[in-house]
Protein backbone atom coordinates (compact mmCIF):
# COMPACT_ATOMS: atom_id res chain seq x y z
CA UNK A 1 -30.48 -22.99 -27.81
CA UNK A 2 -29.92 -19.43 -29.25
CA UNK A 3 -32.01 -18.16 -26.30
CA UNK A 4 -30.50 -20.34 -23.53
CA UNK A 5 -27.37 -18.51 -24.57
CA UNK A 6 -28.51 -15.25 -24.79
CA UNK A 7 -29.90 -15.63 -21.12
CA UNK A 8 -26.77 -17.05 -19.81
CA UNK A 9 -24.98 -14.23 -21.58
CA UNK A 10 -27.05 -11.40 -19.65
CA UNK A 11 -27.02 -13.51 -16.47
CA UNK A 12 -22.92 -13.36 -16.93
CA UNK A 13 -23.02 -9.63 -17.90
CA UNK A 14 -25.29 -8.74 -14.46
CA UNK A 15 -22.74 -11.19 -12.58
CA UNK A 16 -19.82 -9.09 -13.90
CA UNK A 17 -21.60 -5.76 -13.54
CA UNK A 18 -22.65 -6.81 -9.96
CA UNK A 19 -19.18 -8.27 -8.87
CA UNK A 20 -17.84 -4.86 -10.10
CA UNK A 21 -20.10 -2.43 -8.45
CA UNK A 22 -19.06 -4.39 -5.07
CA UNK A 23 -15.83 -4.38 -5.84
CA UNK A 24 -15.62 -0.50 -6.73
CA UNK A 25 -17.45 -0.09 -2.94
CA UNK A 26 -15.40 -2.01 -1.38
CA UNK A 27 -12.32 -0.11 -2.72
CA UNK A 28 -13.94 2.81 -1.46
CA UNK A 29 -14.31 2.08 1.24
CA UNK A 30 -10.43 0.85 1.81
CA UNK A 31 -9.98 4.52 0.21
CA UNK A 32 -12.15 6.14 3.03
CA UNK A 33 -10.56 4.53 5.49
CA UNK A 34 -7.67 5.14 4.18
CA UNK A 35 -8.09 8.37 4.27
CA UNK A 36 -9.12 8.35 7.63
CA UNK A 37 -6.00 6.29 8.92
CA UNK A 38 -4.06 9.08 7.57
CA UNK A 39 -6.18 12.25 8.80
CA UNK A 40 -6.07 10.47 12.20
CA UNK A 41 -2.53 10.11 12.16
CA UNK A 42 -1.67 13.61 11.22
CA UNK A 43 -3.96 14.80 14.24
CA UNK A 44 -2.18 12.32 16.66
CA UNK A 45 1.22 14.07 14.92
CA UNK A 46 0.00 17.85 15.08
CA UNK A 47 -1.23 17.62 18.83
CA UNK A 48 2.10 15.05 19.66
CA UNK A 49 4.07 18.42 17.86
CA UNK A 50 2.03 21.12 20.04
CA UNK A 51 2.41 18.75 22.76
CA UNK A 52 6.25 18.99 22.70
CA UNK A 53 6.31 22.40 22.17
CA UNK A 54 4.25 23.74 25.22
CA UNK A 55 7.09 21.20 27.21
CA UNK A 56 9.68 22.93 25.78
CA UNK A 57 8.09 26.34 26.40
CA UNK A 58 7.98 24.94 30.13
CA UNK A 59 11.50 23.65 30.19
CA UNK A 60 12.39 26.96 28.54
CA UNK A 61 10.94 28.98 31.49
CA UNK A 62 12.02 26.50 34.18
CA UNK A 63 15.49 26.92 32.90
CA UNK A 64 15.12 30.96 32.40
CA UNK A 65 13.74 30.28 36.52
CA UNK A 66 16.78 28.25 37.37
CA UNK A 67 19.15 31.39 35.79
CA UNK A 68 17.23 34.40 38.26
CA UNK A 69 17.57 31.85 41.26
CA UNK A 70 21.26 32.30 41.37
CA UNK A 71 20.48 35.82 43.14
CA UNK A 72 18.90 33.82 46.12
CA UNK A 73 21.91 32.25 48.87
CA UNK A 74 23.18 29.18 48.48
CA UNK A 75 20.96 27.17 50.63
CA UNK A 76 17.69 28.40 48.62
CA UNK A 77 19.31 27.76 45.63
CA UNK A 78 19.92 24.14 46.16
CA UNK A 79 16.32 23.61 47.26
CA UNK A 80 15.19 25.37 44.20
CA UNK A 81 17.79 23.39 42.26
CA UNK A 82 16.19 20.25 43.69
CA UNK A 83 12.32 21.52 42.95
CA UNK A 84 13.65 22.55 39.37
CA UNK A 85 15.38 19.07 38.16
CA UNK A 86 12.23 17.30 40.14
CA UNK A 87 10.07 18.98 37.65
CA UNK A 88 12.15 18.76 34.79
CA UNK A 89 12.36 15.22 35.07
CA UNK A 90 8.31 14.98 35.38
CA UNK A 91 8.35 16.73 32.40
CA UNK A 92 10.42 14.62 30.67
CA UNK A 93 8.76 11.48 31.97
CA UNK A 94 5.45 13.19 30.70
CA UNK A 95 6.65 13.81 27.44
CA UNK A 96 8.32 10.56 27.28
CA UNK A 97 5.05 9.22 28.31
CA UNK A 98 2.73 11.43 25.81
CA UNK A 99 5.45 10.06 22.76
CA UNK A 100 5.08 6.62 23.59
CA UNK A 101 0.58 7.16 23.70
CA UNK A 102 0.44 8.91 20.80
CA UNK A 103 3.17 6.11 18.79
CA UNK A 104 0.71 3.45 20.35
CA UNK A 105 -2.22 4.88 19.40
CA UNK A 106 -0.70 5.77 16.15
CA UNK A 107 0.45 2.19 15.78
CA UNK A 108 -3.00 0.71 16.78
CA UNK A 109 -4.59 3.31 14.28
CA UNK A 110 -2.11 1.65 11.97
CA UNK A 111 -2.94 -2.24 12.89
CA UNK A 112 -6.61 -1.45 12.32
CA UNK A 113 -6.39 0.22 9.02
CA UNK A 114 -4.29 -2.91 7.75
CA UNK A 115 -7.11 -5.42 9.26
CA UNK A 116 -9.72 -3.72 7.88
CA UNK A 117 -8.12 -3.52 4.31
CA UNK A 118 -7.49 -7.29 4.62
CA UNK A 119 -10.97 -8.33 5.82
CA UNK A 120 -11.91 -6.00 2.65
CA UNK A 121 -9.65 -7.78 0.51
CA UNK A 122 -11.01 -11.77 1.79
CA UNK A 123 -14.52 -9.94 1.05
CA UNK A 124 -13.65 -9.22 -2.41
CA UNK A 125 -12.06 -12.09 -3.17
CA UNK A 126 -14.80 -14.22 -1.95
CA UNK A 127 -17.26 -12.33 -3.56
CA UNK A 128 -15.05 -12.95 -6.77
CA UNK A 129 -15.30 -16.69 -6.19
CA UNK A 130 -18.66 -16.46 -5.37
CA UNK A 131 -19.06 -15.36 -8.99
CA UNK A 132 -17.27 -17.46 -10.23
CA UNK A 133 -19.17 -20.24 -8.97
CA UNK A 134 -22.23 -18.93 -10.56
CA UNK A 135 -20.56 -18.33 -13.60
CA UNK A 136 -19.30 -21.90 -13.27
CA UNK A 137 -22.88 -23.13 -12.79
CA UNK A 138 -24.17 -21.64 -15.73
């Protein structure tokens, strides 16, 4: 009897020690990811940042363009007008555009992390049933 319970007791102590060693990998690996997520989503920021900078260094020098075109006659300066605002507006649609790939990206980036933490989490707890359905057996 005394040795039935001693082997139950170290068969209880590996189930513990095992479901703990999973569990401590799988929070690392939630971590890394984690970690990841976040990395990825300050890159997405930083070039989203330079992005928006280099098209407002353009609409900078478009503008400075539109101010030296006021030399030219009237005529050239509405057709330069017209050029200007066309690419102003591209640029604006293009930034516009880059915001809303990098927020989807970002988003996506976002989604994943959280389905990965909760397939991580259903993991863990079914290895935690899992051992305690051994434990249960013993």
């Amino acid at each position: 009897q005394n040795q039935a319970n001693e082997k139950i007791e170290a068969i209880q102590k590996q189930n513990k020690e095992t479901l703990k060693a999973q569990e401590d990998h799988y929070l690392s690996e939630i971590q890394k990811i984690q970690v990841r997520a976040h990395s990825e989503q300050e890159n997405l920021e930083s070039r989203l940042n330079e992005e928006n900078q280099e098209l407002e260094r353009q609409l900078e020098e478009l503008e400075n363009e539109k101010l030296e075109l006021k030399e030219v006659n009237k005529w050239q300066l509405e057709e330069v007008k017209r050029q200007s605002h066309q690419k102003l507006e591209k640029c604006r649609l293009d930034m516009e555009d880059m915001k809303r790939q990098s927020h989807q990206k970002l988003e996506k980036c976002r989604h994943d992390m959280e389905v990965m933490v909760r397939e991580n989490k259903l993991k863990l707890e079914q290895l935690k049933m899992s051992a305690d359905e051994q434990k249960n057996a013993l």
